[in-house]
N, C-alpha and C. Protein backbone atom coordinates (compact mmCIF):
# COMPACT_ATOMS: atom_id res chain seq x y z
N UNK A 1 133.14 49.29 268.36
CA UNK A 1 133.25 49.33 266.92
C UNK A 1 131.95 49.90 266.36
N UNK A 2 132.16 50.75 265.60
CA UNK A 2 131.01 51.25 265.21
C UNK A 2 130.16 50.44 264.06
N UNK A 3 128.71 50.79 263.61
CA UNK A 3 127.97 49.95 262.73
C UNK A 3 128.65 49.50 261.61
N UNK A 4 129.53 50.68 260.96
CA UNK A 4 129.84 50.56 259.92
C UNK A 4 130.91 50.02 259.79
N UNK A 5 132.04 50.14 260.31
CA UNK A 5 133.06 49.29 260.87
C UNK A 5 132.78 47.47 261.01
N UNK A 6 131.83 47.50 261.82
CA UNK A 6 131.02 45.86 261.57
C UNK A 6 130.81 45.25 260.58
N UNK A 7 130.33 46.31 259.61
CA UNK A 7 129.45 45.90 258.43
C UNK A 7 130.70 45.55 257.37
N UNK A 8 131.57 46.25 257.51
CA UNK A 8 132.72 46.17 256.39
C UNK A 8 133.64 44.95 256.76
N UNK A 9 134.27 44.80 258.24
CA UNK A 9 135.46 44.16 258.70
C UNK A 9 134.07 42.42 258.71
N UNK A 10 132.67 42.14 258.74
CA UNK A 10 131.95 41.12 258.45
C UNK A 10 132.16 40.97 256.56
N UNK A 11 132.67 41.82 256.02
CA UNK A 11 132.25 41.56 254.64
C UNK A 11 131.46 42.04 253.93
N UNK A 12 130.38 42.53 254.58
CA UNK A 12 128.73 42.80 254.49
C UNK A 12 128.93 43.72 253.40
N UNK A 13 128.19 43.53 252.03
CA UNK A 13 127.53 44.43 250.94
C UNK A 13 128.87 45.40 250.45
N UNK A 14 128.10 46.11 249.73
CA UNK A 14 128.50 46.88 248.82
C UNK A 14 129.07 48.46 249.49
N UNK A 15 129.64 48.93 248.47
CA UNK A 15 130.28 50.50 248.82
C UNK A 15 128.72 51.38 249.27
N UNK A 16 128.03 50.81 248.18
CA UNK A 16 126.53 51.57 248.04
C UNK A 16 125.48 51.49 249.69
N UNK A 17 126.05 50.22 250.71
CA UNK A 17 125.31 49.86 251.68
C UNK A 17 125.91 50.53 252.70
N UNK A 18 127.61 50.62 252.21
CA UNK A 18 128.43 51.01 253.84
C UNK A 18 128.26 52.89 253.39
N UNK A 19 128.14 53.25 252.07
CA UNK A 19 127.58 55.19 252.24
C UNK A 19 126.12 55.10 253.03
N UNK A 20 125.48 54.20 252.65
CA UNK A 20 124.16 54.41 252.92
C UNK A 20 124.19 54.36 254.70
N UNK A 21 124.69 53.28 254.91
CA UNK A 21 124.83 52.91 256.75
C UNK A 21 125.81 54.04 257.08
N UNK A 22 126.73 54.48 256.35
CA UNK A 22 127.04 56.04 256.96
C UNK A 22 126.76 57.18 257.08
N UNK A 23 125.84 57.18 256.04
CA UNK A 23 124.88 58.63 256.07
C UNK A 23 123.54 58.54 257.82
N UNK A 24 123.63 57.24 257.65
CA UNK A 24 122.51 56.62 258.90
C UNK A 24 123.05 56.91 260.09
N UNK A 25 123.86 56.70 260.03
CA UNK A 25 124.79 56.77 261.37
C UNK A 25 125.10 58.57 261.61
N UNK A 26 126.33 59.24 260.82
CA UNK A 26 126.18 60.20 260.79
C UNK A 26 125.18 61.32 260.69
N UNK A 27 124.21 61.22 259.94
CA UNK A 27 123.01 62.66 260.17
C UNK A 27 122.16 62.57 261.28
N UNK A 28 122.40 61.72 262.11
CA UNK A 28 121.40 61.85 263.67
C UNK A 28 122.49 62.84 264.62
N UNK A 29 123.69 62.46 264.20
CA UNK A 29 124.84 62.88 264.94
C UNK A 29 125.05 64.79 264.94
N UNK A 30 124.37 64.85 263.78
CA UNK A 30 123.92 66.46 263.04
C UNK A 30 123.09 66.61 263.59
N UNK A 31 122.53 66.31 264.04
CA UNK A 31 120.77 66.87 264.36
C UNK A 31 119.42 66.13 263.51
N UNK A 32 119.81 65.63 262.24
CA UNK A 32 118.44 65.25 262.02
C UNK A 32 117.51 64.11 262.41
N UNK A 33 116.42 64.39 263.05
CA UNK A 33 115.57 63.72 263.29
C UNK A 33 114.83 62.45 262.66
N UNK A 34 114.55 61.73 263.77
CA UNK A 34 114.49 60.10 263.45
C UNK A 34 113.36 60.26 262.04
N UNK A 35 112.57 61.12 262.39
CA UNK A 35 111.38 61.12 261.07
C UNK A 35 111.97 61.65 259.83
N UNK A 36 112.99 62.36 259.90
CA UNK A 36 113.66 63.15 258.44
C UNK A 36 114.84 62.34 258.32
N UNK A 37 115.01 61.30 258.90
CA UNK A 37 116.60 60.69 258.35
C UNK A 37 116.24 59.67 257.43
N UNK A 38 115.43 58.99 256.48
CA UNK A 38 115.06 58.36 255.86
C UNK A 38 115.45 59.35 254.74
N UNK A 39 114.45 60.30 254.74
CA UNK A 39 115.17 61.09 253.43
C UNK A 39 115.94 62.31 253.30
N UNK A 40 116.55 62.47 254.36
CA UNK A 40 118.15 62.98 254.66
C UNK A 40 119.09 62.11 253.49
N UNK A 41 118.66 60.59 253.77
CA UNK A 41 119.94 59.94 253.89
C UNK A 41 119.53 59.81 252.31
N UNK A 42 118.57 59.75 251.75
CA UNK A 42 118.48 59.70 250.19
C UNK A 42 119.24 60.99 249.60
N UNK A 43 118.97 61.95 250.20
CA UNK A 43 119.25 63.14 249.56
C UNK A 43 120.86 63.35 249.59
N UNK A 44 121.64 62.65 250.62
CA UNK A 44 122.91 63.01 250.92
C UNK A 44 123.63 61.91 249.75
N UNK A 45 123.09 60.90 249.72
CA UNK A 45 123.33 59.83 248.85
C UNK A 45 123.24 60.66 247.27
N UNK A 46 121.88 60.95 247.22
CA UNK A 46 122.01 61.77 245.59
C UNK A 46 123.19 62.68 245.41
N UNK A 47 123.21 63.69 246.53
CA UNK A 47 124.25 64.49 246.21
C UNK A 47 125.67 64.41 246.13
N UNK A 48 125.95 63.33 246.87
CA UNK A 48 126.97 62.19 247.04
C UNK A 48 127.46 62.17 245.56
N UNK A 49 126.10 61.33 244.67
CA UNK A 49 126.44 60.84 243.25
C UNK A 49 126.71 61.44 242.50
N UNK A 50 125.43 62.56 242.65
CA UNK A 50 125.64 63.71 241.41
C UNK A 50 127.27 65.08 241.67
N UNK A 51 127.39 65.24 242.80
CA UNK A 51 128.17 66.49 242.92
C UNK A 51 129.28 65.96 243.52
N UNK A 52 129.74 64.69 243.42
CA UNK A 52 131.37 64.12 244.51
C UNK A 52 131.39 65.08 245.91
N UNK A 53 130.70 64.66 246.41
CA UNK A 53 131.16 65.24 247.79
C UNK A 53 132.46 65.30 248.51
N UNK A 54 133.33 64.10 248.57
CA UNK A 54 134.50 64.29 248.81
C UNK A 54 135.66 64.67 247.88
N UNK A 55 135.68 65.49 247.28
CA UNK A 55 136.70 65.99 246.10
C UNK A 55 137.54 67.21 246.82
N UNK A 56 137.52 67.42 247.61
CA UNK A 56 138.78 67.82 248.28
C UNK A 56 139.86 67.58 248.91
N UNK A 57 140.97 68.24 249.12
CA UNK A 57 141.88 67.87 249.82
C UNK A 57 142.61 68.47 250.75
N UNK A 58 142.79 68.27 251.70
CA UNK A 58 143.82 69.17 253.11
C UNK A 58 144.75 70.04 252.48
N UNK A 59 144.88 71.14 252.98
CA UNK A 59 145.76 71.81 252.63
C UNK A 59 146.88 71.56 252.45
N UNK A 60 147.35 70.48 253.10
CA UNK A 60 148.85 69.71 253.32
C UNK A 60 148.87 68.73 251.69
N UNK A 61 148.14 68.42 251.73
CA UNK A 61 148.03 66.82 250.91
C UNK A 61 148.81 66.92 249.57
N UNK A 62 148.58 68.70 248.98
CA UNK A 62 149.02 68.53 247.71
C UNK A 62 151.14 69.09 248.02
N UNK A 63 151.09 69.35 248.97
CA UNK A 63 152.67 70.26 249.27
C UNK A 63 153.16 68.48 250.31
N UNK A 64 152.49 67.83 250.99
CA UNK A 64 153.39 66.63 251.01
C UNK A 64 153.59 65.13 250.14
N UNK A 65 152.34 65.24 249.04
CA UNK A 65 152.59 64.41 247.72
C UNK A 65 153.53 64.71 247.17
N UNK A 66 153.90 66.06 247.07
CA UNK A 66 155.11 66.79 246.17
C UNK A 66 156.64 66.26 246.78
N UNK A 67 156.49 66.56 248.22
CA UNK A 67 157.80 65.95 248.86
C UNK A 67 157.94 64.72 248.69
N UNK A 68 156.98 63.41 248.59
CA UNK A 68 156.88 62.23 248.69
C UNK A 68 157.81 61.76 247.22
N UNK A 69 156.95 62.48 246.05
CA UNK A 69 157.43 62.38 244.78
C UNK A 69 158.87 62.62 244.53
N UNK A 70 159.55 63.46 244.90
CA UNK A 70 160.15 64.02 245.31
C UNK A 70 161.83 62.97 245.74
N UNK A 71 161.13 62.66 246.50
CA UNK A 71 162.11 60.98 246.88
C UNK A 71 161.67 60.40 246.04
N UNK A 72 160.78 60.02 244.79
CA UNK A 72 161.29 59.32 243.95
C UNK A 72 160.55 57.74 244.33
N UNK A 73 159.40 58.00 245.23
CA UNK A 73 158.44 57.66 245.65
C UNK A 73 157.03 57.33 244.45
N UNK A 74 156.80 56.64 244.34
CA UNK A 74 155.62 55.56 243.38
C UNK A 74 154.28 56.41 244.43
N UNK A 75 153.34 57.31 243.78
CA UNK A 75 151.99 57.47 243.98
C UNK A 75 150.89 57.26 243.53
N UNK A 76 149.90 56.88 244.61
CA UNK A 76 148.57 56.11 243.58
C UNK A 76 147.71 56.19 244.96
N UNK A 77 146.30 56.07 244.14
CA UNK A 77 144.81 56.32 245.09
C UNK A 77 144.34 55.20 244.82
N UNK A 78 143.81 54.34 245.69
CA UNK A 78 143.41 52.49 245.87
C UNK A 78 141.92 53.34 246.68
N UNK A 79 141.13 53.25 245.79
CA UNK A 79 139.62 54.05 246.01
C UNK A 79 138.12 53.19 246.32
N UNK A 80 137.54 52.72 247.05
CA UNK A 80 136.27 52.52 246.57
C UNK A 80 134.92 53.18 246.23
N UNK A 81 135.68 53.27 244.94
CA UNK A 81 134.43 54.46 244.06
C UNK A 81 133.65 54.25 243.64
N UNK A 82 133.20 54.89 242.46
CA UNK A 82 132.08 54.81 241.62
C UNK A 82 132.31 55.19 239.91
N UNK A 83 133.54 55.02 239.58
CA UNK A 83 134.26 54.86 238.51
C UNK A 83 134.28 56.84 238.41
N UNK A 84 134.55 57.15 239.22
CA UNK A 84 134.86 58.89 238.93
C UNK A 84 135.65 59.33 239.69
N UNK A 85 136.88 58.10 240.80
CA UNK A 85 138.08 59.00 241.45
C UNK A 85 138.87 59.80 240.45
N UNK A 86 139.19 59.56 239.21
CA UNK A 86 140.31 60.25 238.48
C UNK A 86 139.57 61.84 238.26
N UNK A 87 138.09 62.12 238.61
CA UNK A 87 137.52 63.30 238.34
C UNK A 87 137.98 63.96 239.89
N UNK A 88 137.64 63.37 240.99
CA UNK A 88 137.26 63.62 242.25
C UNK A 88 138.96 64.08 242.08
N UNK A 89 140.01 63.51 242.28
CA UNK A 89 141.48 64.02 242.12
C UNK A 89 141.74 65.00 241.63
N UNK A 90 141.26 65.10 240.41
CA UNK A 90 141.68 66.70 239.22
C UNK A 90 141.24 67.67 240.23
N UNK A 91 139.58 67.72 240.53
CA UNK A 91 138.82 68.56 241.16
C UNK A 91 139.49 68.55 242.47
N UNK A 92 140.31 67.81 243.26
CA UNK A 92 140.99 68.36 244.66
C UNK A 92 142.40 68.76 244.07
N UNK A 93 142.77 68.94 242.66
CA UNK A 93 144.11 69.46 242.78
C UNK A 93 145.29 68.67 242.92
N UNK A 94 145.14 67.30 242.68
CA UNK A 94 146.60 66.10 243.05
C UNK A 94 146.81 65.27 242.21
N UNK A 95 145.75 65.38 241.32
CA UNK A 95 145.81 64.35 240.24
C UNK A 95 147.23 64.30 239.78
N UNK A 96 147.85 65.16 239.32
CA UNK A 96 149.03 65.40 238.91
C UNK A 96 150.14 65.09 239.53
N UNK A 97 150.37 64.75 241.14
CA UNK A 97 151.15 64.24 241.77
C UNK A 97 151.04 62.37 242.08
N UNK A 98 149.70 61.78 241.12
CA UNK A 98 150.06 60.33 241.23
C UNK A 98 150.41 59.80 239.90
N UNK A 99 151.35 58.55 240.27
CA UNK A 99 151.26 58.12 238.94
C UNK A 99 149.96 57.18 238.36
N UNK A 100 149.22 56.77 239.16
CA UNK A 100 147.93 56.02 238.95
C UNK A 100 147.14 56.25 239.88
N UNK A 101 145.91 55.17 239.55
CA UNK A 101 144.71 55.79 240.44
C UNK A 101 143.99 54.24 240.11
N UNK A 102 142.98 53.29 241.11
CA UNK A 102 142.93 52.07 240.93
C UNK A 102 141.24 52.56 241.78
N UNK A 103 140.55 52.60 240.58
CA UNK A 103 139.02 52.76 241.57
C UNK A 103 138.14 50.92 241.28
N UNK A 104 137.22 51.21 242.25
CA UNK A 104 137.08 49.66 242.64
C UNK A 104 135.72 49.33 241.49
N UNK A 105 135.23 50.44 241.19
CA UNK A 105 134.13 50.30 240.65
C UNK A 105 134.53 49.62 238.65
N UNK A 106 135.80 50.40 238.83
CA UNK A 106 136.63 50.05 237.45
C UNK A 106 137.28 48.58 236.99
N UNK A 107 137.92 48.16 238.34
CA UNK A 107 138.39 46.83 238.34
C UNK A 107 137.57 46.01 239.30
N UNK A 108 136.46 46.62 239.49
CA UNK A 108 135.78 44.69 239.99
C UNK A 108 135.71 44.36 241.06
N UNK A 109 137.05 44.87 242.12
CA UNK A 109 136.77 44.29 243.78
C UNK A 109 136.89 45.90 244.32
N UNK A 110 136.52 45.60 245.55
CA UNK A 110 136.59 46.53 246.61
C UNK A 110 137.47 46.17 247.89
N UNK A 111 137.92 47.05 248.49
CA UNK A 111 138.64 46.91 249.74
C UNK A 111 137.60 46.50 250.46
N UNK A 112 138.14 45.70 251.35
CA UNK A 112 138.97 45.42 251.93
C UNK A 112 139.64 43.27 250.66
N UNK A 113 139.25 43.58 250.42
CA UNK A 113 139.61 42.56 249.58
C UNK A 113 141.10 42.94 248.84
N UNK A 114 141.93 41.68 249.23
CA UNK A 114 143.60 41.80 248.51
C UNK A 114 143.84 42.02 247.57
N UNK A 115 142.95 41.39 246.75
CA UNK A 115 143.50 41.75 245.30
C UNK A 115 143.32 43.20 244.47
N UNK A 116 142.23 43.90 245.18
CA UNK A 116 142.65 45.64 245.03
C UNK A 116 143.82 46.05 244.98
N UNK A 117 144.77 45.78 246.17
CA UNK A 117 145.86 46.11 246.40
C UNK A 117 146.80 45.71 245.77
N UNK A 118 146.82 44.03 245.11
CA UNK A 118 147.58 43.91 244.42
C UNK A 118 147.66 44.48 242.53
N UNK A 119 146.68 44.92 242.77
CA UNK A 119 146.00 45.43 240.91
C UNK A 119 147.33 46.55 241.29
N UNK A 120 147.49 47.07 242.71
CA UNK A 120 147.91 48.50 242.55
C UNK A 120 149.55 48.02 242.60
N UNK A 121 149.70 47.07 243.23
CA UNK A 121 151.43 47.04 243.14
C UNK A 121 152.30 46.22 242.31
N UNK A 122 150.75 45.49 241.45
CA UNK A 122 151.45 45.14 240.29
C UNK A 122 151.75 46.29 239.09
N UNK A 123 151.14 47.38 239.36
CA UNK A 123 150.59 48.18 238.09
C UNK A 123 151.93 49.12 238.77
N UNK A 124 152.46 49.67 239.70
CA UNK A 124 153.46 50.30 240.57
C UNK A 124 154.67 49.50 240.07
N UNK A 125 154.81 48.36 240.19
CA UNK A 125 155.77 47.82 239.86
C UNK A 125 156.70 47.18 240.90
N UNK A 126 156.08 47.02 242.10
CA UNK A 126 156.57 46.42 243.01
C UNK A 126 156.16 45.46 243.92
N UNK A 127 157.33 45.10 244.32
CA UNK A 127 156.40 43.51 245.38
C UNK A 127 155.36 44.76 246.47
N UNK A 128 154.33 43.32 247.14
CA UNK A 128 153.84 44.16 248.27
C UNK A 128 154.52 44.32 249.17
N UNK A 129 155.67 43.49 250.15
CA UNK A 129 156.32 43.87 251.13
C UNK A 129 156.96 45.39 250.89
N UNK A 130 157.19 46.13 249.33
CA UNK A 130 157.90 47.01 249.26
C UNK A 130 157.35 48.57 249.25
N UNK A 131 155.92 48.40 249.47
CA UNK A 131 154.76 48.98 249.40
C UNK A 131 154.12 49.61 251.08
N UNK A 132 153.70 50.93 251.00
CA UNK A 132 153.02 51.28 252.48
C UNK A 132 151.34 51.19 251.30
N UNK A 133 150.32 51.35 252.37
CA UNK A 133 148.77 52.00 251.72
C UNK A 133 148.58 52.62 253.34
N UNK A 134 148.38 53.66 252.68
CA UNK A 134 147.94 54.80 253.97
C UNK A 134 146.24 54.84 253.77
N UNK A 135 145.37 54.76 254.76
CA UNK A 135 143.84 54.81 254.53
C UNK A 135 143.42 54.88 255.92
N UNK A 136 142.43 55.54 256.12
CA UNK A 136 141.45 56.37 257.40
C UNK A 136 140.61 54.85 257.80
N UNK A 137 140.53 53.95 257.50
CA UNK A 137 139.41 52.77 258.18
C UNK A 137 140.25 51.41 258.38
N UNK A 138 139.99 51.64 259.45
CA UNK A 138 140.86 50.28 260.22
C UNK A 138 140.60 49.14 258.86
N UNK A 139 139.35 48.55 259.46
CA UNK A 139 138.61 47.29 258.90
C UNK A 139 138.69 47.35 257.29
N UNK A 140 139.05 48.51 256.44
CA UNK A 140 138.83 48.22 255.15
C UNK A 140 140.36 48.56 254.51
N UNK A 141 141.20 49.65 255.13
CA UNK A 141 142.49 49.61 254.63
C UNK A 141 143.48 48.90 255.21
N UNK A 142 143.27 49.03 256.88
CA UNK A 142 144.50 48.09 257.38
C UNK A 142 144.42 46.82 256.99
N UNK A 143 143.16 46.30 257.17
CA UNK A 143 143.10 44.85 257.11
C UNK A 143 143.42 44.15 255.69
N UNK A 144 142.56 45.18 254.77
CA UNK A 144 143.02 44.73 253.49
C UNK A 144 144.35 45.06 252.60
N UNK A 145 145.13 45.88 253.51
CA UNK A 145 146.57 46.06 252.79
C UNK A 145 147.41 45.74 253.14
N UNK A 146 146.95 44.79 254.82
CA UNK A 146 147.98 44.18 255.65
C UNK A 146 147.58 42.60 254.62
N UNK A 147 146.50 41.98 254.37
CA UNK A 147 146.42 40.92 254.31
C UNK A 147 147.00 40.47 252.64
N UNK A 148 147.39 41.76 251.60
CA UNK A 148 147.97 41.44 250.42
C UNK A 148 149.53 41.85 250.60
N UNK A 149 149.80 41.78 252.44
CA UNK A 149 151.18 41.74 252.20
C UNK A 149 151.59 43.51 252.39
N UNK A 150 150.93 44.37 251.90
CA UNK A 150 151.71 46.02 252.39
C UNK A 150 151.77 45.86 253.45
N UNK A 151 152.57 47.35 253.57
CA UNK A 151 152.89 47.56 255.33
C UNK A 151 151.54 49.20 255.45
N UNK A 152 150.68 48.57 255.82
CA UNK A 152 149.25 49.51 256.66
C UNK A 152 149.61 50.80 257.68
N UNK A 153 149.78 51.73 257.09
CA UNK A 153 149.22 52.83 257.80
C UNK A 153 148.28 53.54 257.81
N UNK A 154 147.51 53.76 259.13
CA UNK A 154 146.29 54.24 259.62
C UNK A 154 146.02 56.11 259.71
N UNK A 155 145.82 56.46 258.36
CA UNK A 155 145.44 57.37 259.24
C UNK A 155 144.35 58.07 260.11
N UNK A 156 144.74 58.62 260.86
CA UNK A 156 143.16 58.45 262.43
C UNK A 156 143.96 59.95 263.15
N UNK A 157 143.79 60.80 262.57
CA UNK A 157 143.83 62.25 262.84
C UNK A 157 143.05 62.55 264.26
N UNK A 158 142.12 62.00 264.80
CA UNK A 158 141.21 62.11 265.84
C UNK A 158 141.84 61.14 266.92
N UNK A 159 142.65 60.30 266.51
CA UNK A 159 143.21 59.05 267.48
C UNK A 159 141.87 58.28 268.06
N UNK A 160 140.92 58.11 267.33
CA UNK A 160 140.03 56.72 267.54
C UNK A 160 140.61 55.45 267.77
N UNK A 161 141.55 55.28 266.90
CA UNK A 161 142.34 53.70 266.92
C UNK A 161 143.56 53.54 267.67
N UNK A 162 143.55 54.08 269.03
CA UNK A 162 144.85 54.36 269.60
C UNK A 162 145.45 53.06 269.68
N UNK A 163 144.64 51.72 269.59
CA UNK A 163 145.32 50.49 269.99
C UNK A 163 145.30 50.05 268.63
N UNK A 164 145.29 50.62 267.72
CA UNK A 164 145.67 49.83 266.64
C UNK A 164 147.06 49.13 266.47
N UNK A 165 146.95 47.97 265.76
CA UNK A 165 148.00 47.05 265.62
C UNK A 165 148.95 47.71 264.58
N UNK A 166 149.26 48.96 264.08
CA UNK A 166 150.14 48.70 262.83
C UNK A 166 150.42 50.56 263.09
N UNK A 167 151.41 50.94 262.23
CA UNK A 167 151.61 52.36 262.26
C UNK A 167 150.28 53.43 261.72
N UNK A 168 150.21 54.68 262.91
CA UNK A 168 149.30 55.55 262.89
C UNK A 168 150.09 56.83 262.77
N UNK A 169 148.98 57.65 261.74
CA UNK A 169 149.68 59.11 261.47
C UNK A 169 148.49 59.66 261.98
N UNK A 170 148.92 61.18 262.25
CA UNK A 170 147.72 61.80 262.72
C UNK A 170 147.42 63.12 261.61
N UNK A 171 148.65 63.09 260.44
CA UNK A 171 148.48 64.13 259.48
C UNK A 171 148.82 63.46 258.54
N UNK A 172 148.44 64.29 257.01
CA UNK A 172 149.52 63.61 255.94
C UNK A 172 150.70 63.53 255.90
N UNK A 173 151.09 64.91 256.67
CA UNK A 173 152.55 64.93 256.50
C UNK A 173 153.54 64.52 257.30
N UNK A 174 152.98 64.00 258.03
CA UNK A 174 153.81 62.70 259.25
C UNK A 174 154.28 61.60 258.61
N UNK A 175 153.70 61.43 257.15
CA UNK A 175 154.61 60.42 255.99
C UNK A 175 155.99 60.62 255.76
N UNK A 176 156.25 61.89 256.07
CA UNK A 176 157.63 62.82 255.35
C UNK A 176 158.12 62.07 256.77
N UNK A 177 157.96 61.78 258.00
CA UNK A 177 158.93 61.09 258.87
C UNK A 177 158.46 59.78 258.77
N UNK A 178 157.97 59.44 258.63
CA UNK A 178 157.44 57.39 258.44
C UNK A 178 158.36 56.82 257.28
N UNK A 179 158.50 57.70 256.16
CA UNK A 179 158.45 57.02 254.74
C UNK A 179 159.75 57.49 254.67
């Protein structure tokens, strides 16, 4: 299990501790050196804040939201942000294919904690048994969308979690046969 994985599935801190312990982890993995990763990891963090680093999306993501919708399918992003997923969405192009968007920084908890999940399927309009949450981290989506009751899918494109306990996709659009 990796550091960060530990740090989350223990409970441990904030969104702000598990970027920070991932920038730590990841930029040695790049190349940077034990003396420049102190302020690597500030700088990746700033740019993090100021410029959304993750505001993109797979080429697939916006052509299999469409199919999902499509069936008539309830969409929404269960985020732990920094009160700017509804920007980070526009800017990848999908905003328009959810009907909501539930960032953690907005309502108060963070995943892996249940009641995230339930903010989202009360606001959806459905029980949780009637509900999937698809999310890339074992310890913060499975656990926390298995434990408010959804049904947890993993996605793990790399197959890290081959023994995971619950359904694994290896694309987005492996939903179009799951769902």
């Amino acid at each position: 299990m990796s550091r960060v994985a530990e740090l989350v599935a223990a409970g441990a801190g904030s969104t702000e501790k598990l970027k920070r312990e991932f920038y730590s982890t990841l930029l040695p993995e790049l190349g940077v050196s034990d003396a420049q990763l102190a302020s690597a990891v500030e700088c990746a963090l700033k740019l993090a804040h100021e410029e959304m680093l993750w505001r993109s999306a797979d080429e697939t993501t916006a052509s299999t939201l469409a199919r999902l919708k499509a069936r008539g399918l309830k969409l929404a992003v269960v985020s732990n942000s920094d009160g700017r997923i509804d920007i980070a969405l526009e800017k990848a192009g999908i905003a328009h294919l959810l009907d909501f968007s539930i960032d953690s920084f907005n309502v108060g908890v963070e995943k892996p904690n249940a009641r995230i999940f339930r903010i989202a399927t009360d606001r959806a309009g459905v029980d949780p048994h009637e509900a999937a949450y698809v999310g890339d981290l074992y310890s913060v989506d499975v656990v926390g969308s298995r434990s408010a009751g959804l049904i947890p899918i993993l996605y793990d494109p790399f197959e890290f979690n081959a023994d995971a306990d619950c359904l694994r996709i290896k694309s987005l659009d492996d939903l179009l046969v799951v769902l």
